[in-house]
C-alpha atoms as a PDB file:
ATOM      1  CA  UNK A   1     -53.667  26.408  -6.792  1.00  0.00           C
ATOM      2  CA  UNK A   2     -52.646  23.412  -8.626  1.00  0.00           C
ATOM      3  CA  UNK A   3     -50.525  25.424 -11.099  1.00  0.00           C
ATOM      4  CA  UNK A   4     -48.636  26.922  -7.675  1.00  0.00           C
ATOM      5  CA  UNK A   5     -48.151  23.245  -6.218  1.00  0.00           C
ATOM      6  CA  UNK A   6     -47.044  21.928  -9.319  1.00  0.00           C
ATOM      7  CA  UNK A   7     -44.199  24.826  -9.633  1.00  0.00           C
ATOM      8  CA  UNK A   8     -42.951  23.549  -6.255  1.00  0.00           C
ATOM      9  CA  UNK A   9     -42.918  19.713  -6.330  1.00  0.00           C
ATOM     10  CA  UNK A  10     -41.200  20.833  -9.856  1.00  0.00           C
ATOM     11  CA  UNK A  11     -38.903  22.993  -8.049  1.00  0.00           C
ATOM     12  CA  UNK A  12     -37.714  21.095  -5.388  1.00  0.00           C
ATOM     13  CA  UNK A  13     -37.852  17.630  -7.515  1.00  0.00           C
ATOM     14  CA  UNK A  14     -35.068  19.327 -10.253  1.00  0.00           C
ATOM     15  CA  UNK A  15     -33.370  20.462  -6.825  1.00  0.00           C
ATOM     16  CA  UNK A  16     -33.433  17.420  -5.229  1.00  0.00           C
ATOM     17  CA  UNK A  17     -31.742  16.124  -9.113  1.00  0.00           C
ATOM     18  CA  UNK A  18     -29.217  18.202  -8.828  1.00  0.00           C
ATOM     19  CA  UNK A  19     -28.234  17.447  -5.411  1.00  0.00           C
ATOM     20  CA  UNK A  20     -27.995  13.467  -6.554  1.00  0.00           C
ATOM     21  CA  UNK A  21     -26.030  14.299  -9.442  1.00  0.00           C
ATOM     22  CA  UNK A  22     -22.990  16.608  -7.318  1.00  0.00           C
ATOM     23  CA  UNK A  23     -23.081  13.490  -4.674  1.00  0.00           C
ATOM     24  CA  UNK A  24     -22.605  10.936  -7.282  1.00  0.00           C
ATOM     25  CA  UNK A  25     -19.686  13.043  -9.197  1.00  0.00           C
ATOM     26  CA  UNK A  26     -18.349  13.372  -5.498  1.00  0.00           C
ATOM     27  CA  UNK A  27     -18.641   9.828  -5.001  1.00  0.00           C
ATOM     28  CA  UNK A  28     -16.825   9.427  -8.447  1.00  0.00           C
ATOM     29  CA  UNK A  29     -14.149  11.419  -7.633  1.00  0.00           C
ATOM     30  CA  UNK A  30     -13.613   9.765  -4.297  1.00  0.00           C
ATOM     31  CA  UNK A  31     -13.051   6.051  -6.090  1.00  0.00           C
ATOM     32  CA  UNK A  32     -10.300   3.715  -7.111  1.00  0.00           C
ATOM     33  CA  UNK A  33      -9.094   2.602 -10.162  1.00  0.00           C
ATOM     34  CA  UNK A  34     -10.273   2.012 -12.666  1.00  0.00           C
ATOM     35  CA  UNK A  35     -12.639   4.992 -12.018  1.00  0.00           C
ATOM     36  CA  UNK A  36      -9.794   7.454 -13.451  1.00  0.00           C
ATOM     37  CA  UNK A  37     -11.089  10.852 -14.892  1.00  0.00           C
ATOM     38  CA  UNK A  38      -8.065  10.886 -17.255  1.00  0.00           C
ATOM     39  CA  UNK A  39      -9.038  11.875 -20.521  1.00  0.00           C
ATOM     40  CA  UNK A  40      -9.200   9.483 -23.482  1.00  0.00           C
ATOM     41  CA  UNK A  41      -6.763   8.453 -25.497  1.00  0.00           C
ATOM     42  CA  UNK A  42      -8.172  10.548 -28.596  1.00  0.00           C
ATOM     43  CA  UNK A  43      -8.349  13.638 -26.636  1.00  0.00           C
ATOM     44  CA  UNK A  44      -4.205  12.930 -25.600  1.00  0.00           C
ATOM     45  CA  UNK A  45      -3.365  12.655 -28.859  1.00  0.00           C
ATOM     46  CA  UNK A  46      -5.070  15.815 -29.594  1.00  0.00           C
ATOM     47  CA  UNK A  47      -3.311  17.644 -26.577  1.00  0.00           C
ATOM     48  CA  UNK A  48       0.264  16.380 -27.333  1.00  0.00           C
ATOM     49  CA  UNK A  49      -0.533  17.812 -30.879  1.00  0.00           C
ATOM     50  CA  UNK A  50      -0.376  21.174 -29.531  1.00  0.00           C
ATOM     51  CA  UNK A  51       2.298  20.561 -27.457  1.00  0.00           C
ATOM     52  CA  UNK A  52       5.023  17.870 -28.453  1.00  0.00           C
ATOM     53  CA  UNK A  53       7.052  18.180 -25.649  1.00  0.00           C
ATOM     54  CA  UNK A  54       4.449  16.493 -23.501  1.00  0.00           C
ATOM     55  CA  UNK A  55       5.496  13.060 -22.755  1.00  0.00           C
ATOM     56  CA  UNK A  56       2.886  10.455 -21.173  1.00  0.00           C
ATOM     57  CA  UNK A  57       3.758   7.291 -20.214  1.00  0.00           C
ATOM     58  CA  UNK A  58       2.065   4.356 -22.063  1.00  0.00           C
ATOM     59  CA  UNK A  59      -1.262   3.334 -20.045  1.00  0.00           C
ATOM     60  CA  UNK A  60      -0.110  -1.009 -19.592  1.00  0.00           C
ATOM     61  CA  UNK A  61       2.926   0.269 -17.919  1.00  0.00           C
ATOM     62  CA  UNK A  62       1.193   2.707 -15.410  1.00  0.00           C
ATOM     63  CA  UNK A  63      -2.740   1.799 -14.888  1.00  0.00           C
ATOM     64  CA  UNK A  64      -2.056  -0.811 -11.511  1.00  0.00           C
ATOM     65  CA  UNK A  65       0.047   1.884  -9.930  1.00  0.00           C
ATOM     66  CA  UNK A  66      -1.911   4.264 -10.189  1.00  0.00           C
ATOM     67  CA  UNK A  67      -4.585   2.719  -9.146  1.00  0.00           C
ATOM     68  CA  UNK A  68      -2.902   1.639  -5.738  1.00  0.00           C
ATOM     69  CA  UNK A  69      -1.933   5.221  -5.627  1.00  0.00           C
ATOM     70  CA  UNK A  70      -4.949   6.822  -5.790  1.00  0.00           C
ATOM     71  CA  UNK A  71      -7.361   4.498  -3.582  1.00  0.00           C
ATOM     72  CA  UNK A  72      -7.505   6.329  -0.425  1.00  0.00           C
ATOM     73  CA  UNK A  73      -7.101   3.525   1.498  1.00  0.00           C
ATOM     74  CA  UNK A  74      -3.299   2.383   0.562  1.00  0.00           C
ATOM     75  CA  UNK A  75      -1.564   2.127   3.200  1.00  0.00           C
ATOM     76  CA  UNK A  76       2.046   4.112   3.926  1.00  0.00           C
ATOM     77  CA  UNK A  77       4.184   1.788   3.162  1.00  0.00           C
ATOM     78  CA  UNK A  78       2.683   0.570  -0.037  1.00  0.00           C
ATOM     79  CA  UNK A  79       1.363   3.995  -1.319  1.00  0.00           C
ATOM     80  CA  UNK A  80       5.524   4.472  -0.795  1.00  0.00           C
ATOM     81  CA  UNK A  81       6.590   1.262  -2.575  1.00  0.00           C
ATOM     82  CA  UNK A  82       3.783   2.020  -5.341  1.00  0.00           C
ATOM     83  CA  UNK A  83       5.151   5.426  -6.303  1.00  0.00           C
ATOM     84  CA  UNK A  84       8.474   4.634  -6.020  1.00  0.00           C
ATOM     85  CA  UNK A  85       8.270   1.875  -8.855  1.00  0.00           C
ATOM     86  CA  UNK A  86       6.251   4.672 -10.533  1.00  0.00           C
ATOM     87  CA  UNK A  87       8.530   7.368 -10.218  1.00  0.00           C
ATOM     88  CA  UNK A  88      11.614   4.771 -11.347  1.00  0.00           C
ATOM     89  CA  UNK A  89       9.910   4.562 -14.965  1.00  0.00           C
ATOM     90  CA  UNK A  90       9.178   8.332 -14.740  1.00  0.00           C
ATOM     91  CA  UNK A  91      13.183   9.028 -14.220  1.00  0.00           C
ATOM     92  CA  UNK A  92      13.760   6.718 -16.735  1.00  0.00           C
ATOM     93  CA  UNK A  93      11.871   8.545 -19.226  1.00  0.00           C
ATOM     94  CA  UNK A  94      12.993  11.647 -18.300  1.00  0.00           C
ATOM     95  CA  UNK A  95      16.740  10.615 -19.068  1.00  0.00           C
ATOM     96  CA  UNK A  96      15.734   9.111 -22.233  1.00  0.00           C
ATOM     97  CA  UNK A  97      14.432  12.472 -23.666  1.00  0.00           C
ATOM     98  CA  UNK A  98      17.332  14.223 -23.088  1.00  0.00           C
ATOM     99  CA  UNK A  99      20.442  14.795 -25.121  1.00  0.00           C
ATOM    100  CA  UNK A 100      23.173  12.356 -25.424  1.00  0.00           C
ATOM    101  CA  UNK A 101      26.561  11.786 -26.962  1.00  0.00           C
ATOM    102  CA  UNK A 102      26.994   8.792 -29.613  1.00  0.00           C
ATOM    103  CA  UNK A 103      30.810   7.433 -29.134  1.00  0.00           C
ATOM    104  CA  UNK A 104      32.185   4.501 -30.788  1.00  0.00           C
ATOM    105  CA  UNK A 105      31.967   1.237 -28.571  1.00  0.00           C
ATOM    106  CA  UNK A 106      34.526  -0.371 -27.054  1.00  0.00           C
ATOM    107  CA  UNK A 107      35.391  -4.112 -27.642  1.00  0.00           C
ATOM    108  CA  UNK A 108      32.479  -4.462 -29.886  1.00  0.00           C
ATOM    109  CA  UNK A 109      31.108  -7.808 -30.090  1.00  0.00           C
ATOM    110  CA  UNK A 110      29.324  -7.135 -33.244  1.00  0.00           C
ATOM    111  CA  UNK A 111      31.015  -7.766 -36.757  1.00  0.00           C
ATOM    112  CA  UNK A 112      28.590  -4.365 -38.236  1.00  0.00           C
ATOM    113  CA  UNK A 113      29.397  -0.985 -37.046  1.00  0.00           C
ATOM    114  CA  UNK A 114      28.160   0.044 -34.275  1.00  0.00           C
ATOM    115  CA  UNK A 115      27.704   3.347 -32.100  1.00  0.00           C
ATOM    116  CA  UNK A 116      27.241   3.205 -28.139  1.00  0.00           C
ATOM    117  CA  UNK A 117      24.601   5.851 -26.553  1.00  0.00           C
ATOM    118  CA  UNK A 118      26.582   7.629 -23.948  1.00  0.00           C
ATOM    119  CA  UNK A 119      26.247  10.239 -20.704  1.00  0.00           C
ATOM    120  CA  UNK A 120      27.093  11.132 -17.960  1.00  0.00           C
ATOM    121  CA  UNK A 121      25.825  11.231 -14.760  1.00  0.00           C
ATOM    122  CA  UNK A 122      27.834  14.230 -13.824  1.00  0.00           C
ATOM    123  CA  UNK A 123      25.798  15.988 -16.457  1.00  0.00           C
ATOM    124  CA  UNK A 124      22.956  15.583 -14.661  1.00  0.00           C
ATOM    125  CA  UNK A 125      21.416  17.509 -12.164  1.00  0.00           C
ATOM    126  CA  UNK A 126      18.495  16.672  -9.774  1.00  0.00           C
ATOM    127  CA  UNK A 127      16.325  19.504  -8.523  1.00  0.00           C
ATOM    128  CA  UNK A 128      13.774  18.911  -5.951  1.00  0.00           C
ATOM    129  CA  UNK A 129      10.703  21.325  -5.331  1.00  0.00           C
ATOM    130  CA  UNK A 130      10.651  20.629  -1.271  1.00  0.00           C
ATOM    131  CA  UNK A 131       8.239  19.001  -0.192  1.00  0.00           C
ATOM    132  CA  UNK A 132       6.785  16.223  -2.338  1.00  0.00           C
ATOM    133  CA  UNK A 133       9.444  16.393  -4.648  1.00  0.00           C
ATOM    134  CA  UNK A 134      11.680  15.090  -2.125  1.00  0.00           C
ATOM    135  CA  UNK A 135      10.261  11.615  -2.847  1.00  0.00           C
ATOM    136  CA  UNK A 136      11.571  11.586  -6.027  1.00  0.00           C
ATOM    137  CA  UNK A 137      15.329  11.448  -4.728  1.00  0.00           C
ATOM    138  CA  UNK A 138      16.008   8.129  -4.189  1.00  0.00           C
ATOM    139  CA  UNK A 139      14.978   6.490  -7.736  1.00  0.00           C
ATOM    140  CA  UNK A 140      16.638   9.353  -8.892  1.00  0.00           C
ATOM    141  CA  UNK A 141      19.870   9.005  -7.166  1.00  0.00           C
ATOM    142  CA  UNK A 142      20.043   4.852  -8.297  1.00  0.00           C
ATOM    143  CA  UNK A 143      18.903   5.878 -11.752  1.00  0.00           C
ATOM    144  CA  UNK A 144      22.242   8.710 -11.781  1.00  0.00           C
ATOM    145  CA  UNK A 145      24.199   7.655  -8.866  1.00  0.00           C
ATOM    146  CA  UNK A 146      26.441  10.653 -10.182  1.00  0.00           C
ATOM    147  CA  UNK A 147      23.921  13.204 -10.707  1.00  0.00           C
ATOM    148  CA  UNK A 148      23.656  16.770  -8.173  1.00  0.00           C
ATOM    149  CA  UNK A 149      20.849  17.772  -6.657  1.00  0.00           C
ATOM    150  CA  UNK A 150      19.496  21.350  -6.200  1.00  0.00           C
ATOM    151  CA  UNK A 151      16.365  22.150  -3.863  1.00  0.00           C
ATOM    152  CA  UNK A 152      13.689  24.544  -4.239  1.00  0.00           C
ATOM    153  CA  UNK A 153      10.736  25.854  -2.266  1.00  0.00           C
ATOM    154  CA  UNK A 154       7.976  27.834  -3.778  1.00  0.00           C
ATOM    155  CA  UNK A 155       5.184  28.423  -1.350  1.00  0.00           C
ATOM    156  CA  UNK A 156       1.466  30.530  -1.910  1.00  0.00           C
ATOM    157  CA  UNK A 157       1.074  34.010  -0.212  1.00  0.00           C
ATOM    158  CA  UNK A 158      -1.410  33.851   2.660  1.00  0.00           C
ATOM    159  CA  UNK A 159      -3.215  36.403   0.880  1.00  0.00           C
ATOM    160  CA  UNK A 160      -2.867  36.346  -2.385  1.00  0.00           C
ATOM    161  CA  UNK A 161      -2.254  32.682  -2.883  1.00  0.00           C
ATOM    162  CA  UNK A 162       0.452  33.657  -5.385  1.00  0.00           C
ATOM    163  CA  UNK A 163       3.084  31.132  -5.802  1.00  0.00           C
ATOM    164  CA  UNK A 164       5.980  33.170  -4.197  1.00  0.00           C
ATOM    165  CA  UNK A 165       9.891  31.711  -4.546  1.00  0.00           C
ATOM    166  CA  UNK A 166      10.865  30.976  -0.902  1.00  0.00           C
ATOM    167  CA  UNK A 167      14.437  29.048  -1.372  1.00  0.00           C
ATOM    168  CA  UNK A 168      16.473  28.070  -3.931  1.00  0.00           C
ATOM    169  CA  UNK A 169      20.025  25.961  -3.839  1.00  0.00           C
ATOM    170  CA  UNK A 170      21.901  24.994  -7.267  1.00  0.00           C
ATOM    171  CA  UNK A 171      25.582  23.900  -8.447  1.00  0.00           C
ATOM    172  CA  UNK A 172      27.723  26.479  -9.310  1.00  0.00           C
ATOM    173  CA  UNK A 173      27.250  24.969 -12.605  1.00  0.00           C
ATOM    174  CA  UNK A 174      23.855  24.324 -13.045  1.00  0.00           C
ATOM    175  CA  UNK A 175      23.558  26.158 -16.255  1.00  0.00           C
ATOM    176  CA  UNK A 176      25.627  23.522 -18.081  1.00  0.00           C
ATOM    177  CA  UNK A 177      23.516  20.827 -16.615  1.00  0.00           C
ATOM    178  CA  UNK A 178      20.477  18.789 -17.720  1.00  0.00           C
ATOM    179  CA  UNK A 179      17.854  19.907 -15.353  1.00  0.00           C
ATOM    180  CA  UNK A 180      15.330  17.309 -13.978  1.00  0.00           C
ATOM    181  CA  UNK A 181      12.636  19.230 -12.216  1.00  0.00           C
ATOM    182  CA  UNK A 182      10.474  16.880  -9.784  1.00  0.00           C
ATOM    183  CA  UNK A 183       7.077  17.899  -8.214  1.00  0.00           C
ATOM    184  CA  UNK A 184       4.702  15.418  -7.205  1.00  0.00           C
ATOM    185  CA  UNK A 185       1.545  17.048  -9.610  1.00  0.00           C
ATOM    186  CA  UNK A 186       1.283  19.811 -11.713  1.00  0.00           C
ATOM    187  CA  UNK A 187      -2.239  21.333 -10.791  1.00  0.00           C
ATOM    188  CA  UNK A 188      -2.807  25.066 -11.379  1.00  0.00           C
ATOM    189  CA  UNK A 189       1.093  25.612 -12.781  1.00  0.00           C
ATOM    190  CA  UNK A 190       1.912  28.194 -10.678  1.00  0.00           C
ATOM    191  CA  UNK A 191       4.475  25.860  -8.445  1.00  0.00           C
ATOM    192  CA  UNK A 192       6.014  24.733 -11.680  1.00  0.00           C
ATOM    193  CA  UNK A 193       6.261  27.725 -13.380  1.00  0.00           C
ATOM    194  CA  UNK A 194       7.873  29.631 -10.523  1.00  0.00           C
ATOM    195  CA  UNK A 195      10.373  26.962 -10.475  1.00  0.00           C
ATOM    196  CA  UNK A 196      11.467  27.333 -14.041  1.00  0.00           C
ATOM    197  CA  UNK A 197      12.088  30.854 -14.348  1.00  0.00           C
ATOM    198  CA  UNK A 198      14.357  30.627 -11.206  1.00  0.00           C
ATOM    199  CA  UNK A 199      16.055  27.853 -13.281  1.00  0.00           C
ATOM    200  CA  UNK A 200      16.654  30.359 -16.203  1.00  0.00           C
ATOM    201  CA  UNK A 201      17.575  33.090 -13.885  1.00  0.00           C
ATOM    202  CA  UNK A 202      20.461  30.986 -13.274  1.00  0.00           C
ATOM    203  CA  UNK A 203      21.238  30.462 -16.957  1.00  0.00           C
ATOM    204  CA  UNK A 204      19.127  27.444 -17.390  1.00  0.00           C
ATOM    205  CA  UNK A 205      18.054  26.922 -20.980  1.00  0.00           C
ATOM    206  CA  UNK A 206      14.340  25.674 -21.756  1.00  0.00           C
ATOM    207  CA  UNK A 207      15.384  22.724 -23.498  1.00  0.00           C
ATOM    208  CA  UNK A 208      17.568  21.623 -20.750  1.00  0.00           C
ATOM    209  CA  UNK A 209      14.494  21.108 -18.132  1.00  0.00           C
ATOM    210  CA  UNK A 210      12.551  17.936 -18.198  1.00  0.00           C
ATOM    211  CA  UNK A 211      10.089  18.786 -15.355  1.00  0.00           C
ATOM    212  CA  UNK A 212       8.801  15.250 -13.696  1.00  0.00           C
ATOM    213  CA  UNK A 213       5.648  14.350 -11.938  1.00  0.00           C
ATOM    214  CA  UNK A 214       2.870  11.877 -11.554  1.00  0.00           C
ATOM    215  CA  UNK A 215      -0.261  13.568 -12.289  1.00  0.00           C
ATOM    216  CA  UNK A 216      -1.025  16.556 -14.035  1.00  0.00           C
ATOM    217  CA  UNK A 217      -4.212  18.721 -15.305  1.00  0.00           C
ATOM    218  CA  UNK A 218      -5.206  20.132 -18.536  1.00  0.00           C
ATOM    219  CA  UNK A 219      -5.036  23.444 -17.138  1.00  0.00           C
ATOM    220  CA  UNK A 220      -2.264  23.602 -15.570  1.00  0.00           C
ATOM    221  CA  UNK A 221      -0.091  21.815 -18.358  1.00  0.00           C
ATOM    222  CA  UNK A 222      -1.307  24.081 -20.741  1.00  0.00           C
ATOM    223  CA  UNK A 223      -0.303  27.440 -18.856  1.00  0.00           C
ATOM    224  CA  UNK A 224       3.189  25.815 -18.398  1.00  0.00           C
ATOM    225  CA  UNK A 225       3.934  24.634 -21.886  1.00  0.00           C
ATOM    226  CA  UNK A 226       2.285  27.881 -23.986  1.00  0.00           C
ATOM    227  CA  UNK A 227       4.897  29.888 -21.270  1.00  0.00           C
ATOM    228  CA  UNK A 228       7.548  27.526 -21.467  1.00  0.00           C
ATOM    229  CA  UNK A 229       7.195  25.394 -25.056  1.00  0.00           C
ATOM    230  CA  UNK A 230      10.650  23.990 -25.157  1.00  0.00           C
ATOM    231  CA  UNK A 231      10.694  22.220 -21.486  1.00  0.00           C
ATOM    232  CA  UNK A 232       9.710  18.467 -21.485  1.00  0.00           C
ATOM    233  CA  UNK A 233       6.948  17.396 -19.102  1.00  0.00           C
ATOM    234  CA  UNK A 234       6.363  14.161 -18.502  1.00  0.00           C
ATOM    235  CA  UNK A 235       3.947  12.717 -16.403  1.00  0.00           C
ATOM    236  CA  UNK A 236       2.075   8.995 -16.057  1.00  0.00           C
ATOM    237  CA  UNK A 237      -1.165  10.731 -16.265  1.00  0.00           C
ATOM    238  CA  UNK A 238      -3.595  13.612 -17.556  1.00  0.00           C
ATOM    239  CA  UNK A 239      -6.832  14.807 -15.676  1.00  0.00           C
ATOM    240  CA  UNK A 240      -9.347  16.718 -17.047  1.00  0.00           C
ATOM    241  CA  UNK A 241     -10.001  19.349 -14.497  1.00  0.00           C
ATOM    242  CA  UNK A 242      -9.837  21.155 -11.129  1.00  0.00           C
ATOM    243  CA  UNK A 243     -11.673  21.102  -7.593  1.00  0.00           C
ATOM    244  CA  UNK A 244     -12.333  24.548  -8.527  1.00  0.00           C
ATOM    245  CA  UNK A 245     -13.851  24.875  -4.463  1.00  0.00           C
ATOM    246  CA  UNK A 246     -10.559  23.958  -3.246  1.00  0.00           C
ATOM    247  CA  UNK A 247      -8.392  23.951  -5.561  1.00  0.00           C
ATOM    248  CA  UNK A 248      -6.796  21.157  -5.460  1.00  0.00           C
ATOM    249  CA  UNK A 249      -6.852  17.952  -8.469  1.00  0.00           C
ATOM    250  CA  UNK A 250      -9.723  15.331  -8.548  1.00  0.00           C
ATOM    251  CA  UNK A 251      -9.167  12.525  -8.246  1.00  0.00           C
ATOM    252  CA  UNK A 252      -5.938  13.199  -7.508  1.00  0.00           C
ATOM    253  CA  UNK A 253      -3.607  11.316  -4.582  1.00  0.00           C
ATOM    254  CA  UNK A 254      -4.913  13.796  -1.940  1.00  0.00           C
ATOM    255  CA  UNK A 255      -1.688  15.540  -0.509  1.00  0.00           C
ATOM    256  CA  UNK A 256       1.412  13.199  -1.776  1.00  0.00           C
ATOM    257  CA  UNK A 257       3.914  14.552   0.595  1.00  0.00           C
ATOM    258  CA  UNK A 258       1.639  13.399   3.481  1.00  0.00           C
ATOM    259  CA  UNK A 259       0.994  10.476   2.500  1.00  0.00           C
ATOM    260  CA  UNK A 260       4.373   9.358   0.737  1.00  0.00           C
ATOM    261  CA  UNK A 261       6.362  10.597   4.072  1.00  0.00           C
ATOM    262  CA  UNK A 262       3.571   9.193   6.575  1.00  0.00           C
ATOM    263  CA  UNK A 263       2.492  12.615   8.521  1.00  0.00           C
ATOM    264  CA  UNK A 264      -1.135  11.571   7.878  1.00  0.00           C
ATOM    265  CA  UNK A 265      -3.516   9.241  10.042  1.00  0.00           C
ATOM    266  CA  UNK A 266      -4.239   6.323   7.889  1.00  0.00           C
END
């Protein structure tokens, strides 16, 4: 008899355990900075190892926005102004990685010889994944006043919850240009992923894609860049995992579109 009543308290005790521990990871997930589950700076360096055409930005320049970001709290208008400054260094970064044309400076005020890092806007175009990406724009357009913009819209099957390609619009000459791929997060990859291969069915090389977001996952970067090695990501952030119930990114920004374009009750 005591043997039985011992196997129960043990039972539900270890139950009860459990229980704690999900509600405090919950909890965790739920939190503002600095309670990030990015991984360490070790385990990075490790990742971009395998893949070198990961680009993260440094953790000074990022940690505070972020952190306004992700608090569930933030308001509209500053969860806007907050990304957009974040988004401004991400465009910034992207240009910076891609190819450019060294020209001899004009009216050099140096008395050594100097070369002048050049391009052009024109060579640049802007392609937003509809709807989150559509933040993105307007640092984009003051960054490369001159740059086009192409839209796309890859949405899940009801069903399947296969990314499916819905809508696509690109320059004529799109497969000349240096591609700048905006998303808000890269979660499972399938979004991005879609996106890129209608890219290169319109004679868009790898290495010509930088593809642009705020957060991303380990899992999802890494089906991405072993399908696609030669197209820069860069992102101000790396999570470890998945929601795996719902799918979606912990801690994540819950849904950026509805809270960057104010469709959501604060």
């Amino acid at each position: 008899m005591n043997s039985r009543l011992l196997k129960i308290f043990e039972s539900g005790f270890l139950g009860l355990l459990g229980f704690t521990l999900i509600a405090q990871q919950q909890k965790r997930f739920q939190c503002a900075a600095p309670y990030f589950s990015f991984i360490s700076h070790s385990e990075l360096q490790q990742f971009r190892l395998r893949f070198p055409s990961l680009y993260v930005l440094e953790k000074f320049q990022v940690e505070h926005l972020l952190s306004v970001i992700r608090n569930q709290t933030t308001q509209t208008k500053d969860f806007r102004l907050y990304s957009d400054r974040l988004i401004r260094l991400l465009m910034e970064k992207a240009i910076s990685e891609h190819s450019k044309k060294l020209a001899p400076p004009e009216g050099s005020q140096t008395q050594t010889p100097a070369q002048e890092i050049q391009f052009e806007n024109k060579q640049f175009c802007v392609v937003v994944m509809v709807r989150s990406g559509n933040a993105f724009l307007g640092e984009a357009l003051k960054v490369l006043p001159g740059a086009s913009v192409g839209f796309i819209l890859v949405q899940e099957h009801p069903q399947t919850k296969d990314p499916q390609l819905m809508y696509c619009k690109f320059p004529e000459d799109i497969d000349q240009k240096q591609v700048i791929l905006t998303d808000a997060m890269i979660t499972t990859g399938g979004r991005i992923s879609t996106a890129i291969k209608a890219l290169q069915s319109n004679g868009v090389n790898q290495e010509n894609i930088a593809a642009v977001n705020i957060v991303s996952c380990e899992k999802g970067l890494s089906k991405v860049l072993h399908q696609f090695p030669k197209v820069k990501v860069i992102t101000a952030g790396v999570d470890y995992a998945l929601n795996t119930i719902q799918d979606h990114r912990f801690p994540g920004v819950g849904d950026f579109g509805d809270r960057y374009f104010g469709t959501v009750d604060q």
